[in-house]
Protein backbone atom coordinates (compact mmCIF):
# COMPACT_ATOMS: atom_id res chain seq x y z
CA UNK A 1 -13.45 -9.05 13.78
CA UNK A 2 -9.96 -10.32 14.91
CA UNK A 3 -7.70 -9.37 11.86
CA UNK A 4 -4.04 -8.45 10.98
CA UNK A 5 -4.21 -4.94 9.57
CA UNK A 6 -0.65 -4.72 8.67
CA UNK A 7 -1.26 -7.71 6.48
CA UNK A 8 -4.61 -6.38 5.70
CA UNK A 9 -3.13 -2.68 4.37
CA UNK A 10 -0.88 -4.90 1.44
CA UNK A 11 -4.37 -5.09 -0.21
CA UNK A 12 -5.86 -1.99 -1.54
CA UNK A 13 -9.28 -2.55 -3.65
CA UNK A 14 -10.62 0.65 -3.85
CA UNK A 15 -9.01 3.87 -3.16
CA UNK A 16 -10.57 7.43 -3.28
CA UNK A 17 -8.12 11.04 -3.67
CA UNK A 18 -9.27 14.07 -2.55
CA UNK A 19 -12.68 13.47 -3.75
CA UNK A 20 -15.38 16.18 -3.19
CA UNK A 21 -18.86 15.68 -4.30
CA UNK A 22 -21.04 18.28 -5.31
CA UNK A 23 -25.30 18.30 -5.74
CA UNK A 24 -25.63 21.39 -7.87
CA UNK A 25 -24.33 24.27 -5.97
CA UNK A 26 -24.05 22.13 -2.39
CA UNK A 27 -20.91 20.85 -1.61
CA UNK A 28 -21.76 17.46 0.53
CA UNK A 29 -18.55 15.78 0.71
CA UNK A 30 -14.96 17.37 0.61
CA UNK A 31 -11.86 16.01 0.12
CA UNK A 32 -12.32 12.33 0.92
CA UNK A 33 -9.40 10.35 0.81
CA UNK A 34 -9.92 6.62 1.60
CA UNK A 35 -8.21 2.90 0.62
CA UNK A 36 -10.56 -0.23 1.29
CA UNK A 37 -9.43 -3.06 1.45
CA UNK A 38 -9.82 -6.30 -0.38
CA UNK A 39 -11.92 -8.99 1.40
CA UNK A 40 -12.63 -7.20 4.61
CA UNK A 41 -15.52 -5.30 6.11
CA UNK A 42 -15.49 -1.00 6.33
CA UNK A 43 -17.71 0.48 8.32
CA UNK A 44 -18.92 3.92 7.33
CA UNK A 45 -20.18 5.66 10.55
CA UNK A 46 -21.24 9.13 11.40
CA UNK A 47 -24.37 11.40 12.69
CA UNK A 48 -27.36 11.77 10.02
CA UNK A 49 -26.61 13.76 6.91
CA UNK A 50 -23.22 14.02 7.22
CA UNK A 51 -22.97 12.26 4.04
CA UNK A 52 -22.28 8.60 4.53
CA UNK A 53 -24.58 6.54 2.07
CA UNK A 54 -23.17 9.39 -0.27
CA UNK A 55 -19.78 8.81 0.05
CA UNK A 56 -21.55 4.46 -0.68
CA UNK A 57 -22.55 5.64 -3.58
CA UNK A 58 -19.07 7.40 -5.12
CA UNK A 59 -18.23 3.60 -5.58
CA UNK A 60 -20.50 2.50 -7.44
CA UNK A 61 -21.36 5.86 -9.39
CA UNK A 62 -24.97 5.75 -8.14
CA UNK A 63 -24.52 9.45 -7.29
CA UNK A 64 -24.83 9.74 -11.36
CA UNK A 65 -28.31 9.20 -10.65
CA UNK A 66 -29.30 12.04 -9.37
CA UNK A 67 -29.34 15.78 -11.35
CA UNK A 68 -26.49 18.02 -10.90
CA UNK A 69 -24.12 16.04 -9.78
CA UNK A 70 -20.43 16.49 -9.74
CA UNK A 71 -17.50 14.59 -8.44
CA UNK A 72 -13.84 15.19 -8.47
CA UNK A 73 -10.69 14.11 -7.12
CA UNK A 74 -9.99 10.19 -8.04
CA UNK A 75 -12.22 7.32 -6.94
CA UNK A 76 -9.44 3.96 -8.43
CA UNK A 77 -11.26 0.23 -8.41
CA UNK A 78 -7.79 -1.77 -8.26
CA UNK A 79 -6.19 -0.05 -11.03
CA UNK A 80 -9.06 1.40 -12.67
CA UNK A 81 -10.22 5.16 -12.41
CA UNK A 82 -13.88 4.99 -12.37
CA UNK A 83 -14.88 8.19 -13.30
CA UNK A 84 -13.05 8.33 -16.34
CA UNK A 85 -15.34 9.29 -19.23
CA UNK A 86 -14.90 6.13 -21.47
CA UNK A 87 -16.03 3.65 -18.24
CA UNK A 88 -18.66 1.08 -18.66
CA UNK A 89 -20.65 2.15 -16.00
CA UNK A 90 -23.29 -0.95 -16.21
CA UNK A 91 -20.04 -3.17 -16.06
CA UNK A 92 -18.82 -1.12 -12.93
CA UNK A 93 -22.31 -1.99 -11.08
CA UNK A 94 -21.57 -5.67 -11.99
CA UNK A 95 -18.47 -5.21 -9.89
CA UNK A 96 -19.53 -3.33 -7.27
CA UNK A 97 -22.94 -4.18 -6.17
CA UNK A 98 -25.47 -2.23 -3.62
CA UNK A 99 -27.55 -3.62 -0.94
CA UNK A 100 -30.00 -0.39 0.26
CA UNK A 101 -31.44 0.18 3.46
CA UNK A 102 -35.37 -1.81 2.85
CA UNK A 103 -35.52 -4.31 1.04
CA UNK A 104 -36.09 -3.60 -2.35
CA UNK A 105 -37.65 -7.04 -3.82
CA UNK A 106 -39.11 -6.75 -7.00
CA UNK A 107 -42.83 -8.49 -7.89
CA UNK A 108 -41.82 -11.26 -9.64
CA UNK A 109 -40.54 -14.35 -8.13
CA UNK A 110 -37.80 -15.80 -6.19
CA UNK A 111 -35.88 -17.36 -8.91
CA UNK A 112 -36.75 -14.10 -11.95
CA UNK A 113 -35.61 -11.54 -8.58
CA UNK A 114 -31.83 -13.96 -8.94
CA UNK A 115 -31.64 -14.39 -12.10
CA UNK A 116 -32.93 -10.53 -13.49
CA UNK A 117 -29.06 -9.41 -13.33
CA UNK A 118 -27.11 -12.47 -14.93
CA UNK A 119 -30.42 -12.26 -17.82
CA UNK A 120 -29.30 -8.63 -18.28
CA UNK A 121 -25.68 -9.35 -18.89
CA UNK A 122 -26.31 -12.45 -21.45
CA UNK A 123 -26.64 -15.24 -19.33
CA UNK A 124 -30.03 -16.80 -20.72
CA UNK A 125 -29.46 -21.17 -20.38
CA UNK A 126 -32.04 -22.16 -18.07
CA UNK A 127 -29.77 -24.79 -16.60
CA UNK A 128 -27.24 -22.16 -16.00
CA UNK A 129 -29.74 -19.60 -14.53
CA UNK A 130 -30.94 -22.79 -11.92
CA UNK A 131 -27.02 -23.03 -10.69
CA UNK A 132 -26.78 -19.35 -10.54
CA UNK A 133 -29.89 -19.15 -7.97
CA UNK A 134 -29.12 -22.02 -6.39
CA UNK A 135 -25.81 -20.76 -5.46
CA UNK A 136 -26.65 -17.14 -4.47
CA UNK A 137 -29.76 -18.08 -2.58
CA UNK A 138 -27.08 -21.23 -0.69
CA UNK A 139 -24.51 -18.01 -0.33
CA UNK A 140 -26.90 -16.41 1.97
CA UNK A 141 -28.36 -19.43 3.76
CA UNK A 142 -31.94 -18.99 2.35
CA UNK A 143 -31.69 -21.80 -0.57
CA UNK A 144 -33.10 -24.67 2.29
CA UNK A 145 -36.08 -22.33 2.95
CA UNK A 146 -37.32 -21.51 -0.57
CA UNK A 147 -36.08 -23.91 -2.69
CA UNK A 148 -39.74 -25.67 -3.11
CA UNK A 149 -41.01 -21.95 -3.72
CA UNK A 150 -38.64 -20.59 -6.13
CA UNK A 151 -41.73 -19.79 -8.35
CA UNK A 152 -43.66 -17.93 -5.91
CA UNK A 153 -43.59 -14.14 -5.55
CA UNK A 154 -40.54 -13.06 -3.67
CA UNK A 155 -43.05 -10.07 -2.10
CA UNK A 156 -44.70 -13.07 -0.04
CA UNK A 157 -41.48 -13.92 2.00
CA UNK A 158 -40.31 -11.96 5.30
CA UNK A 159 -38.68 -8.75 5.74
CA UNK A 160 -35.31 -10.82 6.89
CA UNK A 161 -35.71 -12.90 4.04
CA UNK A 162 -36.19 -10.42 1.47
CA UNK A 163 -33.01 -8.60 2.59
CA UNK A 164 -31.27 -12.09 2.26
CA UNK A 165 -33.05 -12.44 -1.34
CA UNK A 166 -31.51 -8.74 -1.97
CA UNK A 167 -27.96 -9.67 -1.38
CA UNK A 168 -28.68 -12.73 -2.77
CA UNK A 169 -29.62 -10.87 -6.18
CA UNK A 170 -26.67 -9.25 -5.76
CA UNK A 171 -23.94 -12.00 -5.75
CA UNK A 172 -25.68 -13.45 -9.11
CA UNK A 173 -23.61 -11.34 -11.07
CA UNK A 174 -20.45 -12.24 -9.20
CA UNK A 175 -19.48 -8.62 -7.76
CA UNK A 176 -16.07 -7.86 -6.77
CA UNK A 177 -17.51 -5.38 -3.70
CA UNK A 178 -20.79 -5.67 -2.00
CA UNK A 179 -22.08 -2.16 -0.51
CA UNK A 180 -24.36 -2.50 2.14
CA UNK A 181 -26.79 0.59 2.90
CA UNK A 182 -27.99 0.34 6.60
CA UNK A 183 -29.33 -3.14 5.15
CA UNK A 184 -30.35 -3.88 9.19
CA UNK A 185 -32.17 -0.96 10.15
CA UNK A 186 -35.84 -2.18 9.20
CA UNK A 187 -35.16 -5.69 10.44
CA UNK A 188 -35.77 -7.64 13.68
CA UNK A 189 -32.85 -8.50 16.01
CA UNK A 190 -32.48 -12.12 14.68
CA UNK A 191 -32.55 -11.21 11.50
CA UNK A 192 -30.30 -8.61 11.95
CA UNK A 193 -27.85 -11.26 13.57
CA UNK A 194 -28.02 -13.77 10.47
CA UNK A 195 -27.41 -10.34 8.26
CA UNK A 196 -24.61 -9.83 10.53
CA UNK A 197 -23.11 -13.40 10.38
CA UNK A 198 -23.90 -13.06 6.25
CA UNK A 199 -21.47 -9.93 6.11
CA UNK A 200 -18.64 -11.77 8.04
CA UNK A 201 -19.08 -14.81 5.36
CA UNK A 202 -19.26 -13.42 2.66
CA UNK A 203 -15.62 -11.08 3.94
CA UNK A 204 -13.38 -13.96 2.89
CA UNK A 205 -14.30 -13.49 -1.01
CA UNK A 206 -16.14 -9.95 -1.40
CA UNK A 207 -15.15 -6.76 0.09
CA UNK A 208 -17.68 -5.31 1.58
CA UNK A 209 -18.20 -1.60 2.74
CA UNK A 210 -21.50 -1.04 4.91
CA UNK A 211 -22.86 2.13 6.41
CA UNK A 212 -24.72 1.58 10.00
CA UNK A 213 -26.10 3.95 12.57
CA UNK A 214 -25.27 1.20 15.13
CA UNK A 215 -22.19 1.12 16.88
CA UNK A 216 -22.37 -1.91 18.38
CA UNK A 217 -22.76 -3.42 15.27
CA UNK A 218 -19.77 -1.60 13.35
CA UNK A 219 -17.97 -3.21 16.29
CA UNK A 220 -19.18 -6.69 15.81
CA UNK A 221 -18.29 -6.88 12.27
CA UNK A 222 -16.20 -4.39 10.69
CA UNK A 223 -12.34 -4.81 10.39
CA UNK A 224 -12.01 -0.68 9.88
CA UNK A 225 -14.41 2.09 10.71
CA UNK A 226 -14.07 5.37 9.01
CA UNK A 227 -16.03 8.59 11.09
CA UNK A 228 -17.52 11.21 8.94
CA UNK A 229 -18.65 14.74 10.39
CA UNK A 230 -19.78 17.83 9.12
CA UNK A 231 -17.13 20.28 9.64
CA UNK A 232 -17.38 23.82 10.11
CA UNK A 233 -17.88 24.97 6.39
CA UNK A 234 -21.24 22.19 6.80
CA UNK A 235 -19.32 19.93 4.32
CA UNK A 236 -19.13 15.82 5.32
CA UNK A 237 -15.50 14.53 5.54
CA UNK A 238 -13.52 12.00 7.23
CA UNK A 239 -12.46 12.59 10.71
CA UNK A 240 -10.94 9.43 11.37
CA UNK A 241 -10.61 5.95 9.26
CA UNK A 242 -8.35 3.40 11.28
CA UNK A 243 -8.43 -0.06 12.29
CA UNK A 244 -12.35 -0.81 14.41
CA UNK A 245 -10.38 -1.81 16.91
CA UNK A 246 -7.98 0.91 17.43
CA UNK A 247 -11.30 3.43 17.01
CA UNK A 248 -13.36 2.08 19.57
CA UNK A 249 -10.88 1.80 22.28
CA UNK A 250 -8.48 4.33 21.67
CA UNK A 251 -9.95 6.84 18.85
CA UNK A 252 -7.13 10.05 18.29
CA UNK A 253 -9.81 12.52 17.59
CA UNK A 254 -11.84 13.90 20.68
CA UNK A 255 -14.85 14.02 18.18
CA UNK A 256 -14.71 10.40 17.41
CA UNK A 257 -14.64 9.33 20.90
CA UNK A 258 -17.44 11.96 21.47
CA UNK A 259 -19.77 10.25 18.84
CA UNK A 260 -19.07 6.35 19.49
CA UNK A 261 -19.71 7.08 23.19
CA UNK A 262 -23.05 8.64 22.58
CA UNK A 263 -22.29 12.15 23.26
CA UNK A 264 -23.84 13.52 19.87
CA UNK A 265 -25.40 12.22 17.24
């Protein structure tokens, strides 16, 4: 994406301080110190299991999921520490909403798969609930193709349109930051472009942080890449996190170039 990161940088939505993440006594992530910023796409790349949909998860507290888990350093959502013991962790999620790898459609229809999250947080006027789909399901151009179906099970539609449903589901609750879980990898090469067009959309209101596999597509849409590695102690941290542009054609760590050129990983 052709952006000015100067002007970009004046804009810091989330930033994360020396953060190390722990799953009982493994240390996966150490000392991860990151600012994203507001209305723009990150790209979290790397080799498998270094830790990137981890390091996804920090921001939303989705790690808190699983047993034995322990984060410190600072993760700050504008002005907000997240991990502070008296956060609203439900009203975090509202904020900072998660798109995973398949998607993950529930079985019940189109319009109760939209309308599940703003139910949850009080919304319950049926006239209110019909905007709110209509408007997500317009937001990822999927409203023309379903909008006689809305009543059908969401399970019947295609893979490409379920993952459009997903982010769809998403945006209902009006998030803040969309994270994006290798949300292309099980999907065909056209939908994977409309995904692709989606993210670049929906960059000038949401901030959006994705983790791919694909480099090509980090290139196509990201306004800054970050490179995570395991590093000799077998603990994922940043290598590099600069502009995509300045990474892929003049990366300042030998190991970035190394992995974007296909050389491992």
């Amino acid at each position: 994406m052709d952006i000015n990161v100067a002007e970009l940088k004046h804009n810091v939505k989330i930033k994360a301080q020396e953060v190390d993440l722990y799953y009982g006594s493994h240390h996966a992530l150490e000392s991860i110190s990151i600012d994203i910023y507001e209305r723009s796409i990150t790209a979290i790349i790397g080799p498998s299991g270094c830790g990137k949909s981890t390091l996804l998860r920090i921001f939303n507290r989705m790690n808190d999921l699983i047993p034995n888990v322990k984060v410190t350093g600072k993760v700050l959502l504008d002005s907000t520490s997240i991990y502070d013991a008296d956060i609203d962790v439900a009203g975090l999620r509202k904020k900072v909403g998660m798109v995973f790898q398949r998607p993950n459609v529930f079985p019940m229809s189109i319009f109760d798969n939209i309308t599940i999250g703003p139910r949850h947080h009080g919304i319950t006027n049926k006239r209110e609930l019909t905007d709110i789909v209509e408007r997500s399901l317009s937001q990822v151009a999927l409203f023309d193709e379903v909008k006689d179906h809305l009543n059908k099970p969401a399970l019947d539609l295609l893979a490409g349109q379920q993952q459009r449903l997903c982010i769809a589901r998403a945006l209902a609750v009006e998030p803040e930051v969309v994270l994006m879980d290798e949300s292309c990898s099980a999907l065909d090469p056209e939908s994977t472009m409309r995904i692709e067009d989606l993210m670049m959309e929906m960059a000038k209101k949401y901030t959006i942080i994705i983790v791919t596999h694909n480099m090509e597509q980090a290139a196509r849409v990201s306004d800054m890449a970050a490179f995570i590695m395991i590093n000799d102690s077998k603990v994922g941290t940043i290598v590099e996190y600069t502009s995509t542009t300045q990474m892929f054609a003049n990366p300042k760590d030998q190991r970035t170039e190394d992995y974007i050129t296909g050389r491992f990983g």
